[in-house]
PDB file of N, CA and C in Angstrom:
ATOM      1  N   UNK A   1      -2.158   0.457 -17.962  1.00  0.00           N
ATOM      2  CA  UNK A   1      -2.452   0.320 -16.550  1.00  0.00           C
ATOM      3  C   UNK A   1      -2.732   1.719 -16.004  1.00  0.00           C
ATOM      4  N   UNK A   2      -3.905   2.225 -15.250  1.00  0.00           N
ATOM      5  CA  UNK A   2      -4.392   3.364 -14.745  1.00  0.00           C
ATOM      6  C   UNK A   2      -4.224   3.049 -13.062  1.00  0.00           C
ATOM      7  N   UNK A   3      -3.561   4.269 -12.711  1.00  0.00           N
ATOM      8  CA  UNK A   3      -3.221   3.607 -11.437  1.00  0.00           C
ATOM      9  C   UNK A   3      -3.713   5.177 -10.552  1.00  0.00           C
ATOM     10  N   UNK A   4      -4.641   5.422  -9.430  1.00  0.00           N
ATOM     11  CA  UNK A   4      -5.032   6.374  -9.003  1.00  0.00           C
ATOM     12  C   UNK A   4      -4.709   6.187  -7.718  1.00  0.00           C
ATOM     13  N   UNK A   5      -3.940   7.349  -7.016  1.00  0.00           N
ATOM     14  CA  UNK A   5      -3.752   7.268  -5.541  1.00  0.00           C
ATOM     15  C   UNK A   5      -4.903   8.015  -4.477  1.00  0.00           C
ATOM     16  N   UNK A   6      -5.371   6.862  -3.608  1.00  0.00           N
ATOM     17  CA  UNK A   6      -6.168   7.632  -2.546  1.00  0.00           C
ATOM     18  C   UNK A   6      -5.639   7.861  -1.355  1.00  0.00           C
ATOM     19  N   UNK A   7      -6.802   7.432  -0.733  1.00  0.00           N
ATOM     20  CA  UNK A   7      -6.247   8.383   0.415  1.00  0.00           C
ATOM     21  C   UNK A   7      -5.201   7.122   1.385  1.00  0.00           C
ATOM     22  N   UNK A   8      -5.331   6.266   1.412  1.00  0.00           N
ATOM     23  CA  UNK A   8      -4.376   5.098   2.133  1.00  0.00           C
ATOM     24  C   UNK A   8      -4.112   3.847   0.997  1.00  0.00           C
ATOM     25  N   UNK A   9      -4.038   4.035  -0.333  1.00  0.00           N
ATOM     26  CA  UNK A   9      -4.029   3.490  -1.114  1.00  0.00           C
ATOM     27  C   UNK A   9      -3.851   3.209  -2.407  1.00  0.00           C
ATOM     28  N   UNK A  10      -3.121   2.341  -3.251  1.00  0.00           N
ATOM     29  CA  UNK A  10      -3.112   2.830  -4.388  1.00  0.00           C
ATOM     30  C   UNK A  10      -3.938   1.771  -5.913  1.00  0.00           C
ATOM     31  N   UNK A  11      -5.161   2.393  -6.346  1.00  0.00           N
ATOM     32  CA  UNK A  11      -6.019   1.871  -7.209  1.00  0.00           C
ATOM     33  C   UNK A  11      -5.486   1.790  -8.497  1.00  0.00           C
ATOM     34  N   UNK A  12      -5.475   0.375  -8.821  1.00  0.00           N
ATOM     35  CA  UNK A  12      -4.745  -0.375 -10.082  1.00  0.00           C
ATOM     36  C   UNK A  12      -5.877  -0.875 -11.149  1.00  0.00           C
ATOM     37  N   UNK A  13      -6.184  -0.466 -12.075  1.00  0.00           N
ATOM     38  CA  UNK A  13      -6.780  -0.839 -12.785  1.00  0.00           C
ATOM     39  C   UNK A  13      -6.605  -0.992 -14.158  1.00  0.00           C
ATOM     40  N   UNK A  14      -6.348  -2.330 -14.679  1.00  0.00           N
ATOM     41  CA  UNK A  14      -5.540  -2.565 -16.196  1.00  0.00           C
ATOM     42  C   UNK A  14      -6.667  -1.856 -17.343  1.00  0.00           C
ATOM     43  N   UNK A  15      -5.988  -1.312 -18.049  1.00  0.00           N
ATOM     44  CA  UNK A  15      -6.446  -0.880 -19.221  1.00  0.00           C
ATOM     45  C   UNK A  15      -5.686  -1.819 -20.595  1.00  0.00           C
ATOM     46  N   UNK A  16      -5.003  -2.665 -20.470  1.00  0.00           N
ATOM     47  CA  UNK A  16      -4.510  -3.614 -21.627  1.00  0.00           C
ATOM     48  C   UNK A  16      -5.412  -4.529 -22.098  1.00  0.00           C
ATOM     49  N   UNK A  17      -5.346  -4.809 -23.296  1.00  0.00           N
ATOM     50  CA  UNK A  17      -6.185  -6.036 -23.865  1.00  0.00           C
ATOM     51  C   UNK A  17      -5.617  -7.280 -23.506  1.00  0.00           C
ATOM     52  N   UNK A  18      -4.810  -7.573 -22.760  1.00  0.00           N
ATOM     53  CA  UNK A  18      -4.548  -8.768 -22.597  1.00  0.00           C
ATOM     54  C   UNK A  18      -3.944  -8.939 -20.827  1.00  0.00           C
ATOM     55  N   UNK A  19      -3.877 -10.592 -20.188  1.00  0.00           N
ATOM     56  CA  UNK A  19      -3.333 -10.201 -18.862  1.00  0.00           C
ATOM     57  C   UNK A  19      -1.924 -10.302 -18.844  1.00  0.00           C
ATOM     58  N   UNK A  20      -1.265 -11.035 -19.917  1.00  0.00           N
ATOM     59  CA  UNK A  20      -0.184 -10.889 -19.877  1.00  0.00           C
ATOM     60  C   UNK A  20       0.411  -9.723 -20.411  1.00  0.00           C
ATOM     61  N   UNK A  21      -0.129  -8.331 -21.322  1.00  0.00           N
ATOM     62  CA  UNK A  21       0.279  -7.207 -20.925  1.00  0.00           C
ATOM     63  C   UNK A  21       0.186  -6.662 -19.639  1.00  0.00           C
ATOM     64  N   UNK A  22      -0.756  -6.676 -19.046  1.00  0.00           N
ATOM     65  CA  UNK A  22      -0.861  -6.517 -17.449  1.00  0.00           C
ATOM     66  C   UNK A  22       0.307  -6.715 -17.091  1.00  0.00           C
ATOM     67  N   UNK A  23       0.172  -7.671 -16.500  1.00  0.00           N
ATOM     68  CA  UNK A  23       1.116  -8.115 -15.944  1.00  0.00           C
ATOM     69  C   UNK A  23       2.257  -8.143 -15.857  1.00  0.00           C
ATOM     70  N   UNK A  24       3.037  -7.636 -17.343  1.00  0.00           N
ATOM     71  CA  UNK A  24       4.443  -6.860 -17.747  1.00  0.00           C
ATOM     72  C   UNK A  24       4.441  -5.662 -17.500  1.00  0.00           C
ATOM     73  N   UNK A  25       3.400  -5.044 -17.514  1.00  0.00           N
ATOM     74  CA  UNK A  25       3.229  -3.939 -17.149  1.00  0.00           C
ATOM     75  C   UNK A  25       3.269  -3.347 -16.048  1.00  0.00           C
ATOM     76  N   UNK A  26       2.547  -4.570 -15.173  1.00  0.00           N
ATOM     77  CA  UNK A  26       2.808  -4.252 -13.341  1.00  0.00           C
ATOM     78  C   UNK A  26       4.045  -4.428 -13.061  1.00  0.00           C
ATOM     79  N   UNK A  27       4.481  -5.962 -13.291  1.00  0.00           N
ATOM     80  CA  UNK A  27       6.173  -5.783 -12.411  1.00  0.00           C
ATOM     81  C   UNK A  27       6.998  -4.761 -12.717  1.00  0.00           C
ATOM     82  N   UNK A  28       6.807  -4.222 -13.767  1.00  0.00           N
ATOM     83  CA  UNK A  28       7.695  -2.369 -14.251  1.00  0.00           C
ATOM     84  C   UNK A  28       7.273  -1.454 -13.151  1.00  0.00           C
ATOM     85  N   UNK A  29       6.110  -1.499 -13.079  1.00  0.00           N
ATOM     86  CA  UNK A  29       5.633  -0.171 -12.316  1.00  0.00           C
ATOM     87  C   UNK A  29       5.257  -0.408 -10.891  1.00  0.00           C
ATOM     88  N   UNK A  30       5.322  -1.375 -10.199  1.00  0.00           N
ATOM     89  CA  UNK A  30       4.818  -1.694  -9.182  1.00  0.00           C
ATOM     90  C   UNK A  30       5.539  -1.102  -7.871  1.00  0.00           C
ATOM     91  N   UNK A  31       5.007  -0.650  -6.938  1.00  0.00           N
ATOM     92  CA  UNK A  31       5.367   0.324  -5.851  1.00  0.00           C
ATOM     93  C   UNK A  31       5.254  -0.561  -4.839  1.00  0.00           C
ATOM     94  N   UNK A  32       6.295  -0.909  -3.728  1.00  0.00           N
ATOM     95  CA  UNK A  32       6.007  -1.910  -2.778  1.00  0.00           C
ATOM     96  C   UNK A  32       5.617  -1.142  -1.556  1.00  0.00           C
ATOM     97  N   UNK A  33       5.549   0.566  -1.522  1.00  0.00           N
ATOM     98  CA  UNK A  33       5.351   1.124  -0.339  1.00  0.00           C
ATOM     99  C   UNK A  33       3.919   1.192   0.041  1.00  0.00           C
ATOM    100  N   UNK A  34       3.396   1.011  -1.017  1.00  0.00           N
ATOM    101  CA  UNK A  34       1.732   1.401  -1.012  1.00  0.00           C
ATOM    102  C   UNK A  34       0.987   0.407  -0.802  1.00  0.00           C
ATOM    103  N   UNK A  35      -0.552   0.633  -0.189  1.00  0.00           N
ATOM    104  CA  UNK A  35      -1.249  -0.755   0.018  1.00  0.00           C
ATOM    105  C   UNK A  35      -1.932  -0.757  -1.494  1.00  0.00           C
ATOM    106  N   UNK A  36      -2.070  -2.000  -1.678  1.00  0.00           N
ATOM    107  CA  UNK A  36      -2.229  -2.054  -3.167  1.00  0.00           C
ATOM    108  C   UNK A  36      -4.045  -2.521  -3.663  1.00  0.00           C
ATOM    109  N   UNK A  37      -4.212  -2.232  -4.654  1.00  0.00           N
ATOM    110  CA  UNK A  37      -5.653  -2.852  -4.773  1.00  0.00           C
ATOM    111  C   UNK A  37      -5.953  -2.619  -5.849  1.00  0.00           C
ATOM    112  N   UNK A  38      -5.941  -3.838  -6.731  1.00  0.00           N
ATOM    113  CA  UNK A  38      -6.032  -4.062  -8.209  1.00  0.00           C
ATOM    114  C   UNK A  38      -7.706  -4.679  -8.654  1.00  0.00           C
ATOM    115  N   UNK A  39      -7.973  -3.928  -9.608  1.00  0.00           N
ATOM    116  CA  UNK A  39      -8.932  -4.237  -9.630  1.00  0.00           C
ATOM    117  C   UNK A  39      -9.791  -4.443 -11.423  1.00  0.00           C
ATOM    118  N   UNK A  40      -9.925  -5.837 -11.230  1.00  0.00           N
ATOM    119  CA  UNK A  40     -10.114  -6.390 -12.605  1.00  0.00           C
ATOM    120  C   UNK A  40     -11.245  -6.304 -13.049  1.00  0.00           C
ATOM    121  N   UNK A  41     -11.681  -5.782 -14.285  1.00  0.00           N
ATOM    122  CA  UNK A  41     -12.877  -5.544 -14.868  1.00  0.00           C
ATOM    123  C   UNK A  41     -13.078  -6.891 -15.978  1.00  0.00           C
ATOM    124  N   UNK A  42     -14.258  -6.387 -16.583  1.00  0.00           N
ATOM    125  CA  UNK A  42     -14.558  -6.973 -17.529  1.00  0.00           C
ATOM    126  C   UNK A  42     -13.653  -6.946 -18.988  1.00  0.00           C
ATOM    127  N   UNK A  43     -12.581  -5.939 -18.416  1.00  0.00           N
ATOM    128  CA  UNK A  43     -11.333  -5.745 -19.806  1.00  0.00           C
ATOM    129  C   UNK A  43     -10.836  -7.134 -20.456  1.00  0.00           C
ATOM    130  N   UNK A  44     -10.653  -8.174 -19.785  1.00  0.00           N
ATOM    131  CA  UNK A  44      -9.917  -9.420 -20.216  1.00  0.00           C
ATOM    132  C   UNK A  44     -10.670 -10.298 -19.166  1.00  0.00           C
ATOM    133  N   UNK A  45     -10.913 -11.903 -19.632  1.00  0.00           N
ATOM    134  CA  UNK A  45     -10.550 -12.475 -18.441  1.00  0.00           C
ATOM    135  C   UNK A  45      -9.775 -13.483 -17.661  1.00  0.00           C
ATOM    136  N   UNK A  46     -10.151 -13.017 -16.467  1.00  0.00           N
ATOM    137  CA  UNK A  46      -9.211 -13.311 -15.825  1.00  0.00           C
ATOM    138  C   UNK A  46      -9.232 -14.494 -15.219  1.00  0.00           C
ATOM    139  N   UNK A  47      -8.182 -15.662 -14.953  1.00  0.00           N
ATOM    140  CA  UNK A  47      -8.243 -16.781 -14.581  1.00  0.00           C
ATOM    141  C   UNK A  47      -8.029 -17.410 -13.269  1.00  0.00           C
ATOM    142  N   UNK A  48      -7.526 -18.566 -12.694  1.00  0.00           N
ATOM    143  CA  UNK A  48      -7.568 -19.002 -11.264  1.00  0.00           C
ATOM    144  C   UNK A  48      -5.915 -19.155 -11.358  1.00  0.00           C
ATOM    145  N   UNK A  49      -5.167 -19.286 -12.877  1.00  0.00           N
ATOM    146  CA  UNK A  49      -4.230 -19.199 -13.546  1.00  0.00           C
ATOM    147  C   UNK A  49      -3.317 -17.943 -13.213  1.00  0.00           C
ATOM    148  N   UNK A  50      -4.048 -17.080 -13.806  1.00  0.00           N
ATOM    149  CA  UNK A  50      -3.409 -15.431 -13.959  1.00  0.00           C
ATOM    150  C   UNK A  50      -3.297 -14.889 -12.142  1.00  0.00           C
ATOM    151  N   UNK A  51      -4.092 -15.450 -11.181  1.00  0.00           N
ATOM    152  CA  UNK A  51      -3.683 -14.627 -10.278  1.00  0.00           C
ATOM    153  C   UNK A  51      -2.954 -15.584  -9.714  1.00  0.00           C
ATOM    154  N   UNK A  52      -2.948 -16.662  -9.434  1.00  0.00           N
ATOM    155  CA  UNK A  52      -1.406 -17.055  -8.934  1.00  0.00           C
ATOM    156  C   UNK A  52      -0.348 -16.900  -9.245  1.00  0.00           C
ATOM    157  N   UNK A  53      -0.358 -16.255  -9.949  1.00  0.00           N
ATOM    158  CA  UNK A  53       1.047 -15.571 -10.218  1.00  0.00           C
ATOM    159  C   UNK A  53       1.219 -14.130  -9.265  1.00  0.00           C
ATOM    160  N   UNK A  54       0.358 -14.142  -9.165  1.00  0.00           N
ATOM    161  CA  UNK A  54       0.701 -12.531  -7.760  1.00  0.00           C
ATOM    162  C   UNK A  54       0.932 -13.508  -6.648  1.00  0.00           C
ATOM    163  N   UNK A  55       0.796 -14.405  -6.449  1.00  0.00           N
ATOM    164  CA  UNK A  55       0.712 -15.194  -4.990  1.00  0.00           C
ATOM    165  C   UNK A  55       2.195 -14.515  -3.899  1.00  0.00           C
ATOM    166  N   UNK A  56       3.051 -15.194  -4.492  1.00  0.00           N
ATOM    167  CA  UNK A  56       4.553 -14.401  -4.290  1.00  0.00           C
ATOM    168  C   UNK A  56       4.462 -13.293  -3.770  1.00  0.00           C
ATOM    169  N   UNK A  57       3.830 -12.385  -4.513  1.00  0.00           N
ATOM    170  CA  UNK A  57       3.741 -10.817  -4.577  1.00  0.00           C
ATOM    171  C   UNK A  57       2.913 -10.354  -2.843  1.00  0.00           C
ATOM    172  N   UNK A  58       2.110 -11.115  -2.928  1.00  0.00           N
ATOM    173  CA  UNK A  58       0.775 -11.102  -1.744  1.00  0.00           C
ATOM    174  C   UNK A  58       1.682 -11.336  -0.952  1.00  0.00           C
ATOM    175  N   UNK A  59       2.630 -12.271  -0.437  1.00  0.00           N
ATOM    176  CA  UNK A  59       3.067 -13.037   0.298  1.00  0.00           C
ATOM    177  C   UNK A  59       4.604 -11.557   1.003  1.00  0.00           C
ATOM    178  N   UNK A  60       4.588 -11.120  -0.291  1.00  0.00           N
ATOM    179  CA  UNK A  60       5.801 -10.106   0.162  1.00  0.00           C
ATOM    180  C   UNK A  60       5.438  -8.774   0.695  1.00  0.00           C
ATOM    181  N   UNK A  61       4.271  -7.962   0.574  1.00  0.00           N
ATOM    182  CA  UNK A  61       3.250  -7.085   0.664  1.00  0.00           C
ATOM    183  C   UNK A  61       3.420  -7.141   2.312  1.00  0.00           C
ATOM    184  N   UNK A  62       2.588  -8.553   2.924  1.00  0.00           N
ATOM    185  CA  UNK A  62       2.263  -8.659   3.687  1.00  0.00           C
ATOM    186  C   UNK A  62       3.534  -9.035   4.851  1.00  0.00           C
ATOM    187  N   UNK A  63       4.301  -9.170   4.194  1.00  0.00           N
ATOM    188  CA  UNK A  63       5.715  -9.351   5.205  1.00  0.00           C
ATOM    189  C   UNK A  63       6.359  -8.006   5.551  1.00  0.00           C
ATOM    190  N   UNK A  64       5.960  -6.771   4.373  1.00  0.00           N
ATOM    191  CA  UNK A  64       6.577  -5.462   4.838  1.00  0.00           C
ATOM    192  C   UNK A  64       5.585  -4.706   5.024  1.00  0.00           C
ATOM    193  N   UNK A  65       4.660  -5.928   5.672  1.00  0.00           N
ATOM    194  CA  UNK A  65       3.495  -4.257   6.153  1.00  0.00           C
ATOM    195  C   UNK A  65       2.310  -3.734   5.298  1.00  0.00           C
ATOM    196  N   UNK A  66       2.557  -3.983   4.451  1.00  0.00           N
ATOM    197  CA  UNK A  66       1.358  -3.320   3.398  1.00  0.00           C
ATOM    198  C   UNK A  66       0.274  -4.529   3.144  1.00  0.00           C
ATOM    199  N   UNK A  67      -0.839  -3.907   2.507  1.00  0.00           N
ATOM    200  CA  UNK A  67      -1.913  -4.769   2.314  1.00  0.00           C
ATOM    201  C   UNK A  67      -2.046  -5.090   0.241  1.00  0.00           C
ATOM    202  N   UNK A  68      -2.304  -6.532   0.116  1.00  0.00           N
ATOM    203  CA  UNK A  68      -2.523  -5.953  -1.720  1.00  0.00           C
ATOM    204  C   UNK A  68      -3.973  -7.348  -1.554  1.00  0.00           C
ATOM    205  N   UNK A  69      -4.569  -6.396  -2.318  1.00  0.00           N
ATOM    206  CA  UNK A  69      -5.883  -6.906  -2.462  1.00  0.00           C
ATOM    207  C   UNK A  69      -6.570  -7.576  -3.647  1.00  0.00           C
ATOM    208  N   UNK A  70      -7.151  -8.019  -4.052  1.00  0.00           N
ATOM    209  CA  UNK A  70      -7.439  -8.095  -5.839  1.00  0.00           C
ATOM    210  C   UNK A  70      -9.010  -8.564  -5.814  1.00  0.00           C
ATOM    211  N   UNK A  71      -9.787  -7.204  -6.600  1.00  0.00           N
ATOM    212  CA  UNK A  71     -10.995  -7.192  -6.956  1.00  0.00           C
ATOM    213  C   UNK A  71     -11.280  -8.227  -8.075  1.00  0.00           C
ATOM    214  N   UNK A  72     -12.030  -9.529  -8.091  1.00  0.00           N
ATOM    215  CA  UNK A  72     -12.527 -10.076  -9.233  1.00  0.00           C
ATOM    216  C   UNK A  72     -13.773 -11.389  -9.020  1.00  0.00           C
ATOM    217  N   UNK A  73     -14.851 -11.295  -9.726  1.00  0.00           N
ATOM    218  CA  UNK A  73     -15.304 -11.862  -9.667  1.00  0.00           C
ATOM    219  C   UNK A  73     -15.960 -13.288 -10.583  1.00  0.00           C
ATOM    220  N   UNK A  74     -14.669 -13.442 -11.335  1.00  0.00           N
ATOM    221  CA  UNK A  74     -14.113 -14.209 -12.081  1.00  0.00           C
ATOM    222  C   UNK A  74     -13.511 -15.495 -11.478  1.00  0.00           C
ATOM    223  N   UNK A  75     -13.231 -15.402 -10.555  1.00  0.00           N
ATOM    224  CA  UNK A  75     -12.644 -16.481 -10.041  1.00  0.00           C
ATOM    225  C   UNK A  75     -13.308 -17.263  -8.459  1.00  0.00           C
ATOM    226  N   UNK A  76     -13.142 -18.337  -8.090  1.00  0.00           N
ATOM    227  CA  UNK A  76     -13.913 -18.866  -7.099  1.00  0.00           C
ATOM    228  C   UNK A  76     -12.323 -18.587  -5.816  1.00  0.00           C
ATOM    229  N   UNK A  77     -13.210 -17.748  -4.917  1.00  0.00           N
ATOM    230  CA  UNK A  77     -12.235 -17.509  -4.071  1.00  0.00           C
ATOM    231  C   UNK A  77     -11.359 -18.753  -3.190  1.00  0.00           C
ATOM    232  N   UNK A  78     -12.562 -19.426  -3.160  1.00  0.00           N
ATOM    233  CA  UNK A  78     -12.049 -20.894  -2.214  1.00  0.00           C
ATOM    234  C   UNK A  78     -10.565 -21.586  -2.774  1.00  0.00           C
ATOM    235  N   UNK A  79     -10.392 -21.045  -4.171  1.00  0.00           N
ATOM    236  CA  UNK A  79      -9.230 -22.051  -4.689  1.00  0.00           C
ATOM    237  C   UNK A  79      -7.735 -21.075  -4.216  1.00  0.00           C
ATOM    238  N   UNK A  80      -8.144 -20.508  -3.840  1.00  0.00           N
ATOM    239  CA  UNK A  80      -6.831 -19.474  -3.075  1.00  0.00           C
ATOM    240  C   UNK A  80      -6.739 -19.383  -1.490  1.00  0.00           C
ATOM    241  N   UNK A  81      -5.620 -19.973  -1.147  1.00  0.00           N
ATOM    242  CA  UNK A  81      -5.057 -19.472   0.398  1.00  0.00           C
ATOM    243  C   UNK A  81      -6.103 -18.363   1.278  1.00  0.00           C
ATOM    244  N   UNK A  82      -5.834 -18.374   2.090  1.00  0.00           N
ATOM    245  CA  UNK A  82      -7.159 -17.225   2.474  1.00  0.00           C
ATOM    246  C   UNK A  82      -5.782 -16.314   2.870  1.00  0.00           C
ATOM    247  N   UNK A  83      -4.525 -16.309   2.759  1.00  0.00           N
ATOM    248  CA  UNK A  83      -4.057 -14.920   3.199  1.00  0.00           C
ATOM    249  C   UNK A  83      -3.779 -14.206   1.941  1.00  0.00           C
ATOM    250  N   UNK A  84      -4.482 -14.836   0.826  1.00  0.00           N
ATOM    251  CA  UNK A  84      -4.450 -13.892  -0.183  1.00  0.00           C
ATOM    252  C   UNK A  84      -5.738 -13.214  -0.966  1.00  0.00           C
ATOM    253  N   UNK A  85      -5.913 -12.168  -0.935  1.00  0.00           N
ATOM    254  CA  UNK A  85      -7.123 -11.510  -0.703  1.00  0.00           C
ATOM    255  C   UNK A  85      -7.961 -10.893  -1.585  1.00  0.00           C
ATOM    256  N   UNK A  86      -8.625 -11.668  -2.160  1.00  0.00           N
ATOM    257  CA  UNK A  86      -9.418 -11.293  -3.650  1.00  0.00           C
ATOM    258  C   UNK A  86     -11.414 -11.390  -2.783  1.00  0.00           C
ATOM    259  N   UNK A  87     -11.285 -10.392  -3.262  1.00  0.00           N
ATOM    260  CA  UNK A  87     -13.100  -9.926  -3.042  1.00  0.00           C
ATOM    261  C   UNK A  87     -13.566  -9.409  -4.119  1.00  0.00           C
ATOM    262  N   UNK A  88     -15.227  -9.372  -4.139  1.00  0.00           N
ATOM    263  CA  UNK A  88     -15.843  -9.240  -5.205  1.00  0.00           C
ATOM    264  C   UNK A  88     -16.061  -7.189  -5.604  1.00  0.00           C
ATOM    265  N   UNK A  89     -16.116  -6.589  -4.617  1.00  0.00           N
ATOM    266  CA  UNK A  89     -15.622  -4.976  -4.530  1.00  0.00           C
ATOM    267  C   UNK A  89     -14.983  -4.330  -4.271  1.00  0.00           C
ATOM    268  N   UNK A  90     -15.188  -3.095  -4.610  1.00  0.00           N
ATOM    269  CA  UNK A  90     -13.799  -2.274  -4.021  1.00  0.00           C
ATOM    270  C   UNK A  90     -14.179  -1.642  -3.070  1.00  0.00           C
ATOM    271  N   UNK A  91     -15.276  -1.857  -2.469  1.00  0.00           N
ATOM    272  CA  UNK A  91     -15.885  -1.882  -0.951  1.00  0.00           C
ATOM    273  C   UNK A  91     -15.457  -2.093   0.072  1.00  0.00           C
ATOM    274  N   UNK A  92     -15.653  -3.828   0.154  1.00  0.00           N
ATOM    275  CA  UNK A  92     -15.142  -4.781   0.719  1.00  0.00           C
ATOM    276  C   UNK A  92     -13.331  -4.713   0.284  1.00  0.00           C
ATOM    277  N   UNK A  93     -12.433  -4.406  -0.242  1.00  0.00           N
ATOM    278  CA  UNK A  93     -11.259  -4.405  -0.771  1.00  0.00           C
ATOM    279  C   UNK A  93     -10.424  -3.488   0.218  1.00  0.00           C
ATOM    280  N   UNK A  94     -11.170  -2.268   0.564  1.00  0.00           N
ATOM    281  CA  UNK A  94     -11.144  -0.923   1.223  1.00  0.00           C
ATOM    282  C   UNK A  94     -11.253  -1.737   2.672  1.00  0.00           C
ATOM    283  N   UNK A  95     -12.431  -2.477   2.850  1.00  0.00           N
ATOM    284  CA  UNK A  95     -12.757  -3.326   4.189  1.00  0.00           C
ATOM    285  C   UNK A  95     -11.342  -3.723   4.769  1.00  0.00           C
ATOM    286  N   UNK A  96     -10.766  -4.813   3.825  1.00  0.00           N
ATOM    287  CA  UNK A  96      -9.950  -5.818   4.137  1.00  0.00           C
ATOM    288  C   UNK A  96      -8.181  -4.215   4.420  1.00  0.00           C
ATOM    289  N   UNK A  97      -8.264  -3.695   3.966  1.00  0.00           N
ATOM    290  CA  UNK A  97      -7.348  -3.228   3.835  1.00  0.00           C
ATOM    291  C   UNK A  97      -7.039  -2.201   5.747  1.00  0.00           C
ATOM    292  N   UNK A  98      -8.539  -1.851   5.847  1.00  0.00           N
ATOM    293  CA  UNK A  98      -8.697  -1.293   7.048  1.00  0.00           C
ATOM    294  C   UNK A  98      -8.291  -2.246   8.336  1.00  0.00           C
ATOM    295  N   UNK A  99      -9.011  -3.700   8.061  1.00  0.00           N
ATOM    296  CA  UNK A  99      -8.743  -4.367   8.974  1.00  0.00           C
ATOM    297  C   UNK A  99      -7.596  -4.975   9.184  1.00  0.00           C
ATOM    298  N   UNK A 100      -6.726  -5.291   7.847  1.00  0.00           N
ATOM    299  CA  UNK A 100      -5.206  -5.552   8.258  1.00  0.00           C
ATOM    300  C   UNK A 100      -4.205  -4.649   8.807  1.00  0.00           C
ATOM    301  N   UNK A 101      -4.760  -3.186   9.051  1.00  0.00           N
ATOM    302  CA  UNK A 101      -4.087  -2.129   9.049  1.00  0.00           C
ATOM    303  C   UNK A 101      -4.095  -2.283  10.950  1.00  0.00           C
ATOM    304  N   UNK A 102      -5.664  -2.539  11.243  1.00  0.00           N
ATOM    305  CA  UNK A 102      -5.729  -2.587  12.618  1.00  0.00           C
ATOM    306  C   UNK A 102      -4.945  -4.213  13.219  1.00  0.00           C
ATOM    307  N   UNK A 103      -5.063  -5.119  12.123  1.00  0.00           N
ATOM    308  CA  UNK A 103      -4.015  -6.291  13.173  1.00  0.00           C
ATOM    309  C   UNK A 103      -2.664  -5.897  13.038  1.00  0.00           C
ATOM    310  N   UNK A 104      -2.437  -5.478  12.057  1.00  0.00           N
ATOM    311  CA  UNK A 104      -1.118  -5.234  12.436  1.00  0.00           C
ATOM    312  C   UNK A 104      -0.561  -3.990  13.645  1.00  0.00           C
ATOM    313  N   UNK A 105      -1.686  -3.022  13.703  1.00  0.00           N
ATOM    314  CA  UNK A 105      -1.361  -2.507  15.112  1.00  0.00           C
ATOM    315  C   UNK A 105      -1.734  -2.733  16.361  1.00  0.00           C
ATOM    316  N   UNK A 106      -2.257  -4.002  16.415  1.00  0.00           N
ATOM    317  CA  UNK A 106      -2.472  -5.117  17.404  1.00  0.00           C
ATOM    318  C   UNK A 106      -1.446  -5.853  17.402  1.00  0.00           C
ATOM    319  N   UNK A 107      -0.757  -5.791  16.458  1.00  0.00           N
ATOM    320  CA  UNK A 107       0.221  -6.892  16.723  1.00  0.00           C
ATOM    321  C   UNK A 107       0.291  -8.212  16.112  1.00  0.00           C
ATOM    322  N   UNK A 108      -0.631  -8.709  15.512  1.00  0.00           N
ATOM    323  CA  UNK A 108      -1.277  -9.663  14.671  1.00  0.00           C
ATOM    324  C   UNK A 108      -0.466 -10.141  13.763  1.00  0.00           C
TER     325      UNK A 108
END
């Protein structure tokens, strides 16, 4: 797991051959202070399976404030909750992260 800190954020990107190394790999290392934004390549793929299992995770992020995002375009977004936040870039990822930053200092 390669994990690079920017400037309001912290970029997750698996380097394992598999998602269930991932994924052992994240709950070890995972930082709840940071807004998060994982972002899945063509390394493995990834299922409608494998990310509900962050669901939980999304759900706790967003209760203390922080934003977690997940880049993939592997999966059909519609089959996920919309408060959990998978886009096709790390563009748009950066987008979503800005704009939860402003509802929550709205009050939102």
């Amino acid at each position: 797991m390669q994990t690079k800190k920017k400037s309001n954020y912290l970029l997750i990107t698996p380097d394992e051959s598999s998602f269930s190394e991932f994924y052992t790999t994240f709950l070890e290392k995972e930082t709840t202070k940071d807004h998060l934004i994982i972002h899945f390549s063509d390394v493995f793929n990834i299922t409608k399976k494998n990310l509900f299992l962050f669901l939980d995770f999304a759900r706790t992020k967003r209760e203390n404030g922080t934003s977690f995002v997940v880049i993939s375009t592997e999966v059909d977004i519609d089959d996920f909750p919309e408060t959990f936040n998978i886009v096709p870039s790390l563009l748009e990822a950066e987008d979503i992260i800005e704009m939860e930053a402003i509802e929550r200092e709205l009050g939102f």
